[in-house]
C-alpha atoms as a PDB file:
ATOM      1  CA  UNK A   1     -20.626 -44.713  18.551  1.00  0.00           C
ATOM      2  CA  UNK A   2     -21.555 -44.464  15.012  1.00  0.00           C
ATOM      3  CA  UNK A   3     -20.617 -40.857  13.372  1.00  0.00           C
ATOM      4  CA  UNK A   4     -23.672 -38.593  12.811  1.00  0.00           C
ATOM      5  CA  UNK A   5     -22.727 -37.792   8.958  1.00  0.00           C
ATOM      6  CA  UNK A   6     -25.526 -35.456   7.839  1.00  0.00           C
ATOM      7  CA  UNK A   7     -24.584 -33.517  11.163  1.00  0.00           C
ATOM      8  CA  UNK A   8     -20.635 -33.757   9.201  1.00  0.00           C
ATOM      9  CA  UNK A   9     -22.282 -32.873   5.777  1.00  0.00           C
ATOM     10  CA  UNK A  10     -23.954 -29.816   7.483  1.00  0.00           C
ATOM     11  CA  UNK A  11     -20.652 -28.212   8.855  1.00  0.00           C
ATOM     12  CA  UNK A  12     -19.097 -28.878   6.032  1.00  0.00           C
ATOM     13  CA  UNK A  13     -21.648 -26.546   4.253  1.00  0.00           C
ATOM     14  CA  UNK A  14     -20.950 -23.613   6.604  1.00  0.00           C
ATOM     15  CA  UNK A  15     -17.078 -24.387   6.420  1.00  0.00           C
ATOM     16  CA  UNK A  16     -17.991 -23.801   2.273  1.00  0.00           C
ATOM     17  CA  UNK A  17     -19.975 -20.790   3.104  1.00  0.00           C
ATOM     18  CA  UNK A  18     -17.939 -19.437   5.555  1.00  0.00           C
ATOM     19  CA  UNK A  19     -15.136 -19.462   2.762  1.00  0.00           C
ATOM     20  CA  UNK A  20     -17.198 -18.502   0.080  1.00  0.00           C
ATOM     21  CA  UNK A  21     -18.119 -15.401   1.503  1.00  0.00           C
ATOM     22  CA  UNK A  22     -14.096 -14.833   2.963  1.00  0.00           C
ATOM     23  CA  UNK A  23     -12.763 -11.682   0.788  1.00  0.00           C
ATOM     24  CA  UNK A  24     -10.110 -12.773  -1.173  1.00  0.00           C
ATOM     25  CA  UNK A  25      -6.791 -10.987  -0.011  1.00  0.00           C
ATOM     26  CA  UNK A  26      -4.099  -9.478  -1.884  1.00  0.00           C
ATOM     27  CA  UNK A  27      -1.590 -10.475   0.384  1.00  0.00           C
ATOM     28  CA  UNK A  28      -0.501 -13.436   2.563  1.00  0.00           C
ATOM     29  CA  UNK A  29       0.839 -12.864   6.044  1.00  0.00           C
ATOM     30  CA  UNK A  30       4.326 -13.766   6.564  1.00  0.00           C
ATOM     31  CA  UNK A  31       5.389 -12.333  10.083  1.00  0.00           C
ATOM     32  CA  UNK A  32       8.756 -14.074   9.524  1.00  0.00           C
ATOM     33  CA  UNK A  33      11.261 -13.767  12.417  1.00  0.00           C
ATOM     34  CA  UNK A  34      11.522 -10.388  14.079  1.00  0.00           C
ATOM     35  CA  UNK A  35      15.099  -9.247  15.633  1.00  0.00           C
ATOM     36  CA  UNK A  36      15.515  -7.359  18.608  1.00  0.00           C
ATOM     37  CA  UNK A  37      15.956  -4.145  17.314  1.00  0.00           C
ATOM     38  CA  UNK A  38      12.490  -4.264  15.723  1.00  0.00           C
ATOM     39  CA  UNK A  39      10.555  -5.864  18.782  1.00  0.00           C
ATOM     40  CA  UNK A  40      11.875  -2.971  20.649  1.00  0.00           C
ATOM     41  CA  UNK A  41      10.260  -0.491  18.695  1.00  0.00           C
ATOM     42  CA  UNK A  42       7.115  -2.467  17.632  1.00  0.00           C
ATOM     43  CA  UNK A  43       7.063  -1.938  22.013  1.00  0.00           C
ATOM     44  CA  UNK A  44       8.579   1.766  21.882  1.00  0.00           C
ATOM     45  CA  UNK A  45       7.739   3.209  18.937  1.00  0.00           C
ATOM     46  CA  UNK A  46       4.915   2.082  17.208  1.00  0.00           C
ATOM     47  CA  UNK A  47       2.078   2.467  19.666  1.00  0.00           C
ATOM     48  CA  UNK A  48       3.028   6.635  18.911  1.00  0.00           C
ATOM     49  CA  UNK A  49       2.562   6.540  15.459  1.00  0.00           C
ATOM     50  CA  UNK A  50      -0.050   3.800  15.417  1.00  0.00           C
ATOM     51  CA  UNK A  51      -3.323   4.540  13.183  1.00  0.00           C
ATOM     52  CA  UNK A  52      -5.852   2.653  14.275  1.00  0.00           C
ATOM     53  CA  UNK A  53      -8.798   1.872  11.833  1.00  0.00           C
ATOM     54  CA  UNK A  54     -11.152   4.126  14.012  1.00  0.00           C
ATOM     55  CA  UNK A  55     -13.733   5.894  11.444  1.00  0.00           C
ATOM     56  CA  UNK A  56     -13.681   8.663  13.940  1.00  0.00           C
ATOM     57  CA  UNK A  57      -9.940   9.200  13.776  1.00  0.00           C
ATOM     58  CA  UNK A  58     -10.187   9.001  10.002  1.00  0.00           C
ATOM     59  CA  UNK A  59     -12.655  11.686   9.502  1.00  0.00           C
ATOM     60  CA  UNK A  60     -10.431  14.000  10.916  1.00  0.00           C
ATOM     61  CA  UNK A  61      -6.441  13.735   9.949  1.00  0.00           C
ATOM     62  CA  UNK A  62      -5.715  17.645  11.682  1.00  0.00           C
ATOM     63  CA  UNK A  63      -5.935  15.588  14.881  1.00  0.00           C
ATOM     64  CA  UNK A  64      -3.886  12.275  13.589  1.00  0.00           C
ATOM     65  CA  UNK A  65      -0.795  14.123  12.975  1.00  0.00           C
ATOM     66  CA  UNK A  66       0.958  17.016  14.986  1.00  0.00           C
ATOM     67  CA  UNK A  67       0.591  19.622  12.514  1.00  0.00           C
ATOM     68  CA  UNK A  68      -1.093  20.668   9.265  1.00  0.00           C
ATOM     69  CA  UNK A  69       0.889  19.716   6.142  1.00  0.00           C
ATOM     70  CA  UNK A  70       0.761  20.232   2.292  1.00  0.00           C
ATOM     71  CA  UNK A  71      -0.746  16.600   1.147  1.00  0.00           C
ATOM     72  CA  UNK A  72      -1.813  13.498   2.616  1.00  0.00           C
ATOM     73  CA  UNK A  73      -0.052  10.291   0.890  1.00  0.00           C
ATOM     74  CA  UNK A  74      -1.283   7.013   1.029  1.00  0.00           C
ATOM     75  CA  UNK A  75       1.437   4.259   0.565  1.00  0.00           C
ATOM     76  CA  UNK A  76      -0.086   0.476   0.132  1.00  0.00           C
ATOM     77  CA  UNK A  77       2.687  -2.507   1.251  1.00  0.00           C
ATOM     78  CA  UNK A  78       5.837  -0.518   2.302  1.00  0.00           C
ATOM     79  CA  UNK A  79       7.817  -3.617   2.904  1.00  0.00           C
ATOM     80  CA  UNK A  80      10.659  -2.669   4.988  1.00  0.00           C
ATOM     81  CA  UNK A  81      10.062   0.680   4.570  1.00  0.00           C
ATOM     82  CA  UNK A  82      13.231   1.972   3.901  1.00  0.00           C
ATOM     83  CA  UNK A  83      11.740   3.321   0.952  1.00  0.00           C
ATOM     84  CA  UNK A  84       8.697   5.066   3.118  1.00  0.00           C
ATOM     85  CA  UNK A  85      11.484   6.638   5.419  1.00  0.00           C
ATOM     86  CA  UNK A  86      13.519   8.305   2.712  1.00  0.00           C
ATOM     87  CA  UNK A  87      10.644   9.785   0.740  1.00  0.00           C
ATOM     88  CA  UNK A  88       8.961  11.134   4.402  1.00  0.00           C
ATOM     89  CA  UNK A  89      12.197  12.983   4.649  1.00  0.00           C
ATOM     90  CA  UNK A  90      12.936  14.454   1.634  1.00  0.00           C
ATOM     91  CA  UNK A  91       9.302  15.957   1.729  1.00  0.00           C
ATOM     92  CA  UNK A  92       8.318  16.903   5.549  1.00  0.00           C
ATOM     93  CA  UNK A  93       5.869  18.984   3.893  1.00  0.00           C
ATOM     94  CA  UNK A  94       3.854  15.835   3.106  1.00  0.00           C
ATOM     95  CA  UNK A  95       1.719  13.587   5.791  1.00  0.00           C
ATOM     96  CA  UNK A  96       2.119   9.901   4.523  1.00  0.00           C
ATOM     97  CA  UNK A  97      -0.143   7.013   5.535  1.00  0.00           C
ATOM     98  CA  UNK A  98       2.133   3.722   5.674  1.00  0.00           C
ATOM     99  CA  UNK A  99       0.231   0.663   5.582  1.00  0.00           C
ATOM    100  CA  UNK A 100       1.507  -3.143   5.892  1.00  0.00           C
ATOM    101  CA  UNK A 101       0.906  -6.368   7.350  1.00  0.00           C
ATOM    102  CA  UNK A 102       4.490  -7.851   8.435  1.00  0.00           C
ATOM    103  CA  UNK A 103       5.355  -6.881  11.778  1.00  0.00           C
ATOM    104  CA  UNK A 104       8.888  -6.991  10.651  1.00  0.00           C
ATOM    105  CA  UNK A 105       8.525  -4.302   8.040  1.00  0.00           C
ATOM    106  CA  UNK A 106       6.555  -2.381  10.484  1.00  0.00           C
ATOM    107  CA  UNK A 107       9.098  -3.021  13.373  1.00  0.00           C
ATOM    108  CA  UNK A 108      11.811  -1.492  11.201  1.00  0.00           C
ATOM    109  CA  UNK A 109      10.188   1.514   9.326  1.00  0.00           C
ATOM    110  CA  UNK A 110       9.491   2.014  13.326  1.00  0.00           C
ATOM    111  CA  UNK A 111      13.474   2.343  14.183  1.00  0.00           C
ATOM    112  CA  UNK A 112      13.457   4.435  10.703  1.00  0.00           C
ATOM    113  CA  UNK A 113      11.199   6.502  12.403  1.00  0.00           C
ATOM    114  CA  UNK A 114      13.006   7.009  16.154  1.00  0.00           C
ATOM    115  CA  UNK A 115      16.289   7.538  14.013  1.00  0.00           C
ATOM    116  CA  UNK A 116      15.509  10.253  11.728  1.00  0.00           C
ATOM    117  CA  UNK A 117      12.701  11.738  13.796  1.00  0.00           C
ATOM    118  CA  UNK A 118      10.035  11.690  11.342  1.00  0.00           C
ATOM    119  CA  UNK A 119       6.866  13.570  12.548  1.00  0.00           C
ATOM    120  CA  UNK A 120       5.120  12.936   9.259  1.00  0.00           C
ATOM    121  CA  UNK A 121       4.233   9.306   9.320  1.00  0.00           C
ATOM    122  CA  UNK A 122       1.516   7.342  10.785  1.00  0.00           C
ATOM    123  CA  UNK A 123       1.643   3.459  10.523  1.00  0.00           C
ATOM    124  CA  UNK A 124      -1.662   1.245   9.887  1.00  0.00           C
ATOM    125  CA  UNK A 125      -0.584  -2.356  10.339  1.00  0.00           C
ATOM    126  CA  UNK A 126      -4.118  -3.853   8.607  1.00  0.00           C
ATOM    127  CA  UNK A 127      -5.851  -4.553   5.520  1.00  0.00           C
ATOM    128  CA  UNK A 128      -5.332  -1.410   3.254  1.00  0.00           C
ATOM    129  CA  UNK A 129      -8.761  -2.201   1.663  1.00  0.00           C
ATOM    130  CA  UNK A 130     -10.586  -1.789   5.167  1.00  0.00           C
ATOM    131  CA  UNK A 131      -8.586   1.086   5.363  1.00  0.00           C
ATOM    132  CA  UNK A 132      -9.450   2.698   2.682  1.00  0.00           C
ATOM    133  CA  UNK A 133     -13.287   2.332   3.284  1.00  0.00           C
ATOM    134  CA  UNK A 134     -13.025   4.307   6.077  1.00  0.00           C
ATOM    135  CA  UNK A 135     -11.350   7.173   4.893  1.00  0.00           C
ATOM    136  CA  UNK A 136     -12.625  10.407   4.152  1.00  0.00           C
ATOM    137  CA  UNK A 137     -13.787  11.301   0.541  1.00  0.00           C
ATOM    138  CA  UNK A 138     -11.462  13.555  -1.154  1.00  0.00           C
ATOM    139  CA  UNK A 139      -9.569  13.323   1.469  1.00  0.00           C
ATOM    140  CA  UNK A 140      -5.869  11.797  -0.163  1.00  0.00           C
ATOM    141  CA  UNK A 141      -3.483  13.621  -3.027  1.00  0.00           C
ATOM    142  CA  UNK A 142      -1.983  10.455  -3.642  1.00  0.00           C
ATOM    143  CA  UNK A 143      -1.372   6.938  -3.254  1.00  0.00           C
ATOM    144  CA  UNK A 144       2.034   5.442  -3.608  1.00  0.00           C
ATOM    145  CA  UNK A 145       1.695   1.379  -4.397  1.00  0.00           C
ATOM    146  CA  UNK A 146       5.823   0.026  -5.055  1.00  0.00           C
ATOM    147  CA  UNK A 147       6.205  -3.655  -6.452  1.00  0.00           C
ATOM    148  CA  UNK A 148       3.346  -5.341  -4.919  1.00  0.00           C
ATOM    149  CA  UNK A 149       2.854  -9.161  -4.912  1.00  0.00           C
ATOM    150  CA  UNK A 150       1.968 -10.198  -8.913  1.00  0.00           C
ATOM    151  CA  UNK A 151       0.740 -13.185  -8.268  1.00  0.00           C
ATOM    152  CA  UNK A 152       1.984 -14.420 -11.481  1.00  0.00           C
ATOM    153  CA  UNK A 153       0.124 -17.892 -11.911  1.00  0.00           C
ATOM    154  CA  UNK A 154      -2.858 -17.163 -13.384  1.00  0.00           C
ATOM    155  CA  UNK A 155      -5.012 -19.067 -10.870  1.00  0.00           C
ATOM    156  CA  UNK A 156      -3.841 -16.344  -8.749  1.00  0.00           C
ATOM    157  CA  UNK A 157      -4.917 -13.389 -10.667  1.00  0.00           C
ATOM    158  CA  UNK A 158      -7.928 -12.860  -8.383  1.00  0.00           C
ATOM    159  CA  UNK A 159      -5.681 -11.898  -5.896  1.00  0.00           C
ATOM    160  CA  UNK A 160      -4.334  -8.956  -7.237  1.00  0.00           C
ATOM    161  CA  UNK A 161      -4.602  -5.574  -5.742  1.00  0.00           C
ATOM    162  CA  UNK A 162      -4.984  -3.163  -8.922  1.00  0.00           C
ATOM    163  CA  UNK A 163      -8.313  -4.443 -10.591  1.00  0.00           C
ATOM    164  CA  UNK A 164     -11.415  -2.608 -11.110  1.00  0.00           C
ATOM    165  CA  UNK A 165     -12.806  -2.544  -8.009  1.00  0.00           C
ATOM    166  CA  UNK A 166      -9.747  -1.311  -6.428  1.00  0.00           C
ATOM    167  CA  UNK A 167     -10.185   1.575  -8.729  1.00  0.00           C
ATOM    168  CA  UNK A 168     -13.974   1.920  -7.751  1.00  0.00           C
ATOM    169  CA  UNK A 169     -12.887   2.402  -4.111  1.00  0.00           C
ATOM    170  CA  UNK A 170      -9.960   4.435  -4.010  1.00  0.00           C
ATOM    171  CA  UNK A 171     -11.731   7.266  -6.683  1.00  0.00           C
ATOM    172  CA  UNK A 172     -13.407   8.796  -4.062  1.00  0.00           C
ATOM    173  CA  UNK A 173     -11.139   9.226  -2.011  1.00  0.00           C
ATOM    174  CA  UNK A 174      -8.538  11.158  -3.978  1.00  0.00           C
ATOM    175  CA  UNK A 175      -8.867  14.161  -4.476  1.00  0.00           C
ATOM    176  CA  UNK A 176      -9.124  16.068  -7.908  1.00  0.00           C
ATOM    177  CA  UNK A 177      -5.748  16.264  -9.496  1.00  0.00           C
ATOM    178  CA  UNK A 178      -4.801  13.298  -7.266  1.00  0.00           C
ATOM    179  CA  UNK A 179      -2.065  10.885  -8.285  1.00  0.00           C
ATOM    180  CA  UNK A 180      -1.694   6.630  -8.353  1.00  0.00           C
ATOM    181  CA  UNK A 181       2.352   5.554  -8.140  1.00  0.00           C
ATOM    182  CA  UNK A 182       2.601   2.555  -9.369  1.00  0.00           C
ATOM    183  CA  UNK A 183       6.499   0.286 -10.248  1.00  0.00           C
ATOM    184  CA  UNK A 184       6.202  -3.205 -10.764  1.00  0.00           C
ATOM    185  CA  UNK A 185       9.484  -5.230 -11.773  1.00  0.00           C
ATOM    186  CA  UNK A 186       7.170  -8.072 -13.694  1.00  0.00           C
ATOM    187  CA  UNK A 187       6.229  -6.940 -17.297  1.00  0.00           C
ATOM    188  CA  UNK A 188       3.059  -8.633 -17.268  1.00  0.00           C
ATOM    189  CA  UNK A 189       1.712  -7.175 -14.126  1.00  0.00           C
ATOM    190  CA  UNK A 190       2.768  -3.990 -15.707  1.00  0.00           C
ATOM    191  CA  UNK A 191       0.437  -4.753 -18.700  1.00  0.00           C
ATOM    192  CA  UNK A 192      -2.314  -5.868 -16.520  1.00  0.00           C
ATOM    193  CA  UNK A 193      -2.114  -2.485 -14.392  1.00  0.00           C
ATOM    194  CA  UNK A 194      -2.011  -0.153 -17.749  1.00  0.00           C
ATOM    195  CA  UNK A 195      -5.243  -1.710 -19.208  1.00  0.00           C
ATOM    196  CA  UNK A 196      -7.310  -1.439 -16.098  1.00  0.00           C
ATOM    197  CA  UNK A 197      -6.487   2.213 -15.473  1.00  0.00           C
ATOM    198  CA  UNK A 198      -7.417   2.547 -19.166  1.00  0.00           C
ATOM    199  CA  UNK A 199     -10.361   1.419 -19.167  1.00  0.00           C
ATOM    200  CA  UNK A 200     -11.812   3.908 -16.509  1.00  0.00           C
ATOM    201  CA  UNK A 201     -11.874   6.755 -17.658  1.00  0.00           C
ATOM    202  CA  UNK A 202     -11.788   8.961 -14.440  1.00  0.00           C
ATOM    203  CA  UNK A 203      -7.989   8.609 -15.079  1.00  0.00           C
ATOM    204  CA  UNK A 204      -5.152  10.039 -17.096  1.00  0.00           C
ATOM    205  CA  UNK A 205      -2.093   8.242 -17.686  1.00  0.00           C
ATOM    206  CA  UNK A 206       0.934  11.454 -16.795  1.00  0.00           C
ATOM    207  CA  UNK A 207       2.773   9.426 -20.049  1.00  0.00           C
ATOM    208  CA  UNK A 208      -0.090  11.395 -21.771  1.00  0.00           C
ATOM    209  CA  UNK A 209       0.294  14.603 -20.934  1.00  0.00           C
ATOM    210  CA  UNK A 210       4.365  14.747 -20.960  1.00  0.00           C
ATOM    211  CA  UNK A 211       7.633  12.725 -20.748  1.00  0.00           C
ATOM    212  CA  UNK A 212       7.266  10.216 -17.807  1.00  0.00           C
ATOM    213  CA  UNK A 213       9.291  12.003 -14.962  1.00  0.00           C
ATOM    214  CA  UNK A 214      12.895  10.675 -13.569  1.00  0.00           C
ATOM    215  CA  UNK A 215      11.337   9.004 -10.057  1.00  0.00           C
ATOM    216  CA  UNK A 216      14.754   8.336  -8.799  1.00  0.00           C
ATOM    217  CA  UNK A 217      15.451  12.471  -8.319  1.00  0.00           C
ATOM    218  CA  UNK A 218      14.849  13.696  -5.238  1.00  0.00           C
ATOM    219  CA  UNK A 219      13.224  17.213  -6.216  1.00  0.00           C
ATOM    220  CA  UNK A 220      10.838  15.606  -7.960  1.00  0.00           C
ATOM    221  CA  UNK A 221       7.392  15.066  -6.572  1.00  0.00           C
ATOM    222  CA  UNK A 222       7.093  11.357  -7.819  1.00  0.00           C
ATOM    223  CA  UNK A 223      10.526  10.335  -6.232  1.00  0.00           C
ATOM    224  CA  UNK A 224      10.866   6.830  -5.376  1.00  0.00           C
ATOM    225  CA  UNK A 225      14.004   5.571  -4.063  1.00  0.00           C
ATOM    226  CA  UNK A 226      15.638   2.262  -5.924  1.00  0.00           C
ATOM    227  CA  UNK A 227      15.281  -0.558  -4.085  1.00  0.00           C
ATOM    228  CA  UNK A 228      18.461  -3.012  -3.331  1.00  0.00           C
ATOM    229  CA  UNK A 229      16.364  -5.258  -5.415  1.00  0.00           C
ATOM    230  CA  UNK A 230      16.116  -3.294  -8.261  1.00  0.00           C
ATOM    231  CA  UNK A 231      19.924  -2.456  -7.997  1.00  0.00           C
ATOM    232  CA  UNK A 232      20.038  -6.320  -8.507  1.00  0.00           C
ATOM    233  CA  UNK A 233      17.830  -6.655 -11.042  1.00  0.00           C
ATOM    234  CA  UNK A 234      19.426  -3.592 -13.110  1.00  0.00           C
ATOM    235  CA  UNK A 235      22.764  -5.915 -13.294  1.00  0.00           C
ATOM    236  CA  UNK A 236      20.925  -9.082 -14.410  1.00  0.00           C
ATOM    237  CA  UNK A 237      18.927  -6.614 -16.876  1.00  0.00           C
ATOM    238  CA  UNK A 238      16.065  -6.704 -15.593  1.00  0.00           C
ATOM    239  CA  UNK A 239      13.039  -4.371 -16.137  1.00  0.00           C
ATOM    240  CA  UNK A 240      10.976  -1.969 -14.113  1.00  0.00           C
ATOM    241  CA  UNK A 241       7.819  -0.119 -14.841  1.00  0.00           C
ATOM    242  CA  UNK A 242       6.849   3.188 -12.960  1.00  0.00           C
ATOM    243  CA  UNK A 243       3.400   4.607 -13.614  1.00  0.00           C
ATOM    244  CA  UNK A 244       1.695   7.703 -12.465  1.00  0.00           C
ATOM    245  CA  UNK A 245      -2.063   7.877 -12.996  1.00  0.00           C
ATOM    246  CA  UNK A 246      -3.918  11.248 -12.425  1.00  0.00           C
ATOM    247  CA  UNK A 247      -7.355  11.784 -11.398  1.00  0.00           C
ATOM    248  CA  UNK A 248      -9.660  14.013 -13.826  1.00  0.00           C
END
């Protein structure tokens, strides 16, 4: 039977369009291998702290979490979320949003969870941009974002998550006074992420208005815990870049 190639030609036109009008991603999915310990409480666990991408549910956080608290904190890519954990505890006062892809990062932020009996975090395993249209306006005091992926090649630079229309989307959902955490450990990506908040001017760089803060204390608002990464990288003198960007 002789192939029907303009029938060929024509699905590879809506294979083209079909791509073409894919969103490009910041991240790629890399579920990796999950251990026991982590299946267990992607079963136990998660489905109680689950946050589900339900505009309904979003509209209305005094029913998401058990109780009222001080300020709702988005965090984009937690990894394994040991960070996440230690920064939920050290400020129960705080709600925090923990979004990620990796069921193996969200498997063990989970056991974090059951361990130290956090009541203050909710888990969205998803797309933090589809996230993020859904949420309320002036509805989040902050948004922590910790070493996400550079995408160093240039070719790749598309896929970055801080670019100008990241900024156009999350603006409206901070609130006045609201902050953007940012630490990178590549000096480039560190560049890239100065200039674009720079150029919109709806935000203020905190180097600006004093000293940059010490991240790593825990009474400080901006705390981040170091990373075992970073530990590493410290000893081979390597660099990291924290930034804190206020909204006007």
């Amino acid at each position: 039977m002789i192939p029907d190639k303009d029938k060929d030609k024509g699905k590879d036109k809506d294979n083209d369009k079909e791509k073409f009008l894919r969103p490009i991603r910041s991240f790629v999915r890399r579920n990796g291998r999950i251990s026991i310990a982590q299946e267990k409480h992607l079963q136990e666990t998660f489905p109680q702290v689950e946050l589900k991408n339900d505009l309904q549910n979003l509209q209305n956080f005094h029913e998401i979490f058990a109780k009222n608290f001080d300020n709702l904190i988005l965090e984009i890519g937690f990894g394994m979320g040991n960070a996440t954990a230690e920064i939920a505890e050290n400020f129960s006062q705080n709600a925090y949003i923990a979004c990620d892809v990796h069921l193996p990062g969200v498997g063990a932020l989970c056991k974090l969870i059951a361990e130290k009996n956090l009541q203050n975090i909710k888990i969205f395993c998803g797309d933090a941009l589809e996230l993020l249209q859904n949420l309320e306006e002036n509805s989040l005091d902050g948004i922590n974002i910790f070493f996400p992926d550079p995408w160093h090649k240039k070719r790749h630079h598309k896929r970055r998550l801080i670019n100008e229309k990241f900024l156009d989307l999350i603006l409206p959902k901070l609130k006045t006074k609201a902050f953007v955490h940012l630490a990178t450990d590549w000096q480039e990506y560190a560049e890239h992420m100065q200039n674009v908040f720079a150029e919109n001017d709806n935000f203020e760089n905190l180097q600006n208005l004093q000293n940059l803060p010490n991240f790593h204390e825990k009474s400080n608002i901006f705390f981040r815990p170091k990373t075992k990464f970073e530990l590493r990288g410290e000893k081979l003198g390597h660099g990291v870049w924290d930034f804190v960007f206020i909204k006007k």
